[in-house]
Protein backbone atom coordinates (compact mmCIF):
# COMPACT_ATOMS: atom_id res chain seq x y z
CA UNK A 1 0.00 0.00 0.00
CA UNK A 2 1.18 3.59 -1.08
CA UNK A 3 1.54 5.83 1.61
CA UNK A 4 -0.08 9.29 1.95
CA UNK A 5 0.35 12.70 2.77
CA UNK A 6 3.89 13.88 4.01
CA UNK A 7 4.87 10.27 3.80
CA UNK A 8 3.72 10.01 0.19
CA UNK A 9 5.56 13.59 -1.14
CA UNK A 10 8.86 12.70 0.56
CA UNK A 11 8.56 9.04 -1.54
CA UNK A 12 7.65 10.48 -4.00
CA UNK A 13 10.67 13.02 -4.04
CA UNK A 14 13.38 9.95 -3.73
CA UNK A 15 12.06 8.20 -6.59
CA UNK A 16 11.97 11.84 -8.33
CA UNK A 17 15.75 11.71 -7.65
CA UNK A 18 17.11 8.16 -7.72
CA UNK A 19 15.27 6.76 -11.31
CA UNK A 20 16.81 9.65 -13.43
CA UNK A 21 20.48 9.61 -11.37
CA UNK A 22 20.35 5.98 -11.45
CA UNK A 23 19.86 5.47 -15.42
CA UNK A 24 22.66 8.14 -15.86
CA UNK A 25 24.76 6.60 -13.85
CA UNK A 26 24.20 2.95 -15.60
CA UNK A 27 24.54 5.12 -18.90
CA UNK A 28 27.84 6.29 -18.17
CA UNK A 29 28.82 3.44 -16.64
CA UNK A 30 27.95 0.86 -20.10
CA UNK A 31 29.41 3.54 -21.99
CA UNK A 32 33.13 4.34 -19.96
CA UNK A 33 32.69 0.61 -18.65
CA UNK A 34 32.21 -1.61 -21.38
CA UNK A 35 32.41 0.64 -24.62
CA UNK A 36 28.93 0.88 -25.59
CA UNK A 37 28.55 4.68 -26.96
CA UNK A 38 25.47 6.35 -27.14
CA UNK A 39 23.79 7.30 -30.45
CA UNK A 40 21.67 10.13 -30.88
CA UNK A 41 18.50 8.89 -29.37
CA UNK A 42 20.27 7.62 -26.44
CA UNK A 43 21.51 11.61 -25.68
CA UNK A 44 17.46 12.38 -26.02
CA UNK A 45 16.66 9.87 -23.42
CA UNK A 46 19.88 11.03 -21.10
CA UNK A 47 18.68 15.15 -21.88
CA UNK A 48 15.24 14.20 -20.43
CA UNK A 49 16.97 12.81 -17.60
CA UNK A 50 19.23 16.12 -17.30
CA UNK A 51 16.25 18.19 -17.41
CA UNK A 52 14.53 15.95 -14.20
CA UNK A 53 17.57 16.12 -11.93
CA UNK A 54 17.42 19.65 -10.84
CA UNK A 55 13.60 19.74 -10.55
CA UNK A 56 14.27 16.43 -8.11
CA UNK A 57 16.83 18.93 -5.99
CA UNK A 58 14.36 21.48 -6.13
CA UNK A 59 11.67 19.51 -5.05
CA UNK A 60 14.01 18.76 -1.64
CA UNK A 61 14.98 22.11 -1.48
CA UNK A 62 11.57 23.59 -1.45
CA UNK A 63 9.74 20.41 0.23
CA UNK A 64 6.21 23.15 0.29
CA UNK A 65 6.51 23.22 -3.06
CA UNK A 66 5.04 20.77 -5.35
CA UNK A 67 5.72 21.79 -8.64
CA UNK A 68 9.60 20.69 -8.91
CA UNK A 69 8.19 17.64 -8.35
CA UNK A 70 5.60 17.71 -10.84
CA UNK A 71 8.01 18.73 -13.55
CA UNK A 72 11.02 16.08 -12.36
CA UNK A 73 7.78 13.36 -12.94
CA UNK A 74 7.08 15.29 -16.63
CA UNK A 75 11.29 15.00 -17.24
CA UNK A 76 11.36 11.33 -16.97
CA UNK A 77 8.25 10.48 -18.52
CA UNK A 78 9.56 12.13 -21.19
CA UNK A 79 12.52 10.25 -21.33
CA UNK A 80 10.28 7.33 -20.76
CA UNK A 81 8.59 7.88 -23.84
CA UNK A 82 11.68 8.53 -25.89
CA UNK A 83 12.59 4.95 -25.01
CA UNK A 84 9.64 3.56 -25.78
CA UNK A 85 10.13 5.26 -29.43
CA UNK A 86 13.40 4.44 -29.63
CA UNK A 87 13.21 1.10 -28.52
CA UNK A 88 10.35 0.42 -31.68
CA UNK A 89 13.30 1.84 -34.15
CA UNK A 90 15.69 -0.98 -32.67
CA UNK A 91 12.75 -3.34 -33.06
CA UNK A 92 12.19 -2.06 -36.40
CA UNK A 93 8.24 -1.57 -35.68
CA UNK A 94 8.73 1.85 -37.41
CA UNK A 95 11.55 3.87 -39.28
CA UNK A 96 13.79 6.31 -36.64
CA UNK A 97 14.20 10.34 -37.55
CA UNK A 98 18.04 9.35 -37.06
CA UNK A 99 20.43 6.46 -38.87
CA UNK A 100 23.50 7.16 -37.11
CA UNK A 101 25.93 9.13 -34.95
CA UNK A 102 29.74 9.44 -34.28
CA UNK A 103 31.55 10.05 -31.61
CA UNK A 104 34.79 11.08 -32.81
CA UNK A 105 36.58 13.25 -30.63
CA UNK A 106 38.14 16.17 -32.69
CA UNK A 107 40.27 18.11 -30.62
CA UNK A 108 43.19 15.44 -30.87
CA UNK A 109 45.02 16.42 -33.82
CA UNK A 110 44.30 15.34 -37.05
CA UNK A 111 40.52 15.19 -37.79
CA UNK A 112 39.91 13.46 -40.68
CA UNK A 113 41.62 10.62 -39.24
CA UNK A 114 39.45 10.98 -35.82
CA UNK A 115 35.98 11.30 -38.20
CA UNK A 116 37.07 7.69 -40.16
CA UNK A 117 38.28 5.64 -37.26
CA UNK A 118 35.20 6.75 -34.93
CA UNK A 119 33.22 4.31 -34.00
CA UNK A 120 30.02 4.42 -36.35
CA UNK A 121 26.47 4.22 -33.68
CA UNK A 122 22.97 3.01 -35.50
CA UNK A 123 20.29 3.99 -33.83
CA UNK A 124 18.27 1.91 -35.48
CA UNK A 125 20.58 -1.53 -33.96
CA UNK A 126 20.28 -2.43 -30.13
CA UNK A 127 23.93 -2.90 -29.01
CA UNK A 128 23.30 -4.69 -26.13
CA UNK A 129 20.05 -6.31 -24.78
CA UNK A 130 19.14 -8.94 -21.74
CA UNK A 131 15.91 -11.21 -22.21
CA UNK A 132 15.53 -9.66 -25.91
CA UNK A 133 14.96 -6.04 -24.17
CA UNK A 134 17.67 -3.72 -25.06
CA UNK A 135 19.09 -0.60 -23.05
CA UNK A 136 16.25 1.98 -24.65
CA UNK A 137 13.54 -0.34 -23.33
CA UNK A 138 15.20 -1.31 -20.16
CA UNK A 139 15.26 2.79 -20.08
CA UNK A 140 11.47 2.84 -20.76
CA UNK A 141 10.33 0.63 -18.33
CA UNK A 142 11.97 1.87 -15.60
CA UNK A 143 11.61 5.87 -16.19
CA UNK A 144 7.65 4.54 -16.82
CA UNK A 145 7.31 2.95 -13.90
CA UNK A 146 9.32 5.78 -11.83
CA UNK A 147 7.21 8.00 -13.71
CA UNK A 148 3.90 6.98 -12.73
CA UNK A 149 5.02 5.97 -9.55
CA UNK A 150 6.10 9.28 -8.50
CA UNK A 151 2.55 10.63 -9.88
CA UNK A 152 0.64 8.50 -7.74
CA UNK A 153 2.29 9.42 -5.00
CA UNK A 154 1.99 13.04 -5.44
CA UNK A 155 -1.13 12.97 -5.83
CA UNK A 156 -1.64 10.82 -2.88
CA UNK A 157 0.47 13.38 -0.76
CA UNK A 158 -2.75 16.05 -1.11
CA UNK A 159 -4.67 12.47 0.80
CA UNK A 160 -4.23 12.50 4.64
């Protein structure tokens, strides 16, 4: 059972916090870890993320407040949503607005030679995935269920 009231808006505030700095934290880590680089939908899903972290502070800072929170919930349904769309261009249920992206780092010298030995991302390619669900959905599930769950309990904490 969800709590309510105070109980409720303070849960409700950790989960604003922890869902978006825990997926950055597992993005960064897969991609300074174990080499897998983001492409250009991945950066969407990460911006969204971004965007929810300082509404999340907020939302501690000013605990009488309750729109940080309501926008931190917005950020990572967003994000949630951009997985879900991404993770249908991996699945090739529909046709991405992006093929590719590089990450070659430029300030190193000679360019050219940074631009054609970068490694080459497809957005439209999973390049890792557990039990057929790659990182994009793994991203939507859990910034969807963070998502609503923060909702309901904001909306509980007006309940006493």
């Amino acid at each position: 059972m969800l709590p309510k009231g105070e109980a409720a808006l303070g849960l409700a505030r950790v989960v604003a916090l922890v869902v978006p700095a825990g997926l950055l934290a597992g993005a960064y880590v897969s991609q300074y870890g174990f080499g897998l680089y983001p492409c250009e939908m991945c950066w969407w899903q990460r911006y969204a993320h971004f965007a929810a972290l300082p509404f999340a502070l907020l939302a501690f800072a000013l605990p009488a407040r309750r729109w940080p929170l309501a926008l931190a919930t917005i950020a990572i349904a967003a994000s949630a949503l951009i997985g879900a769309y991404h993770a249908g261009v991996e699945y090739h249920w529909w046709q991405g607005l992006t093929a590719c992206t590089s990450t070659a780092d430029l300030s190193s010298g000679n360019a050219l030679d940074a631009i054609l030995n970068a490694p080459m991302i497809r957005c439209d390619q999973a390049q890792w995935a557990l039990f057929g669900i790659s990182l994009a959905g793994y991203n939507f599930l859990i910034s969807g269920a963070g998502a609503v769950l923060a909702a309901l309990l904001l909306s509980r904490s007006r309940k006493a």
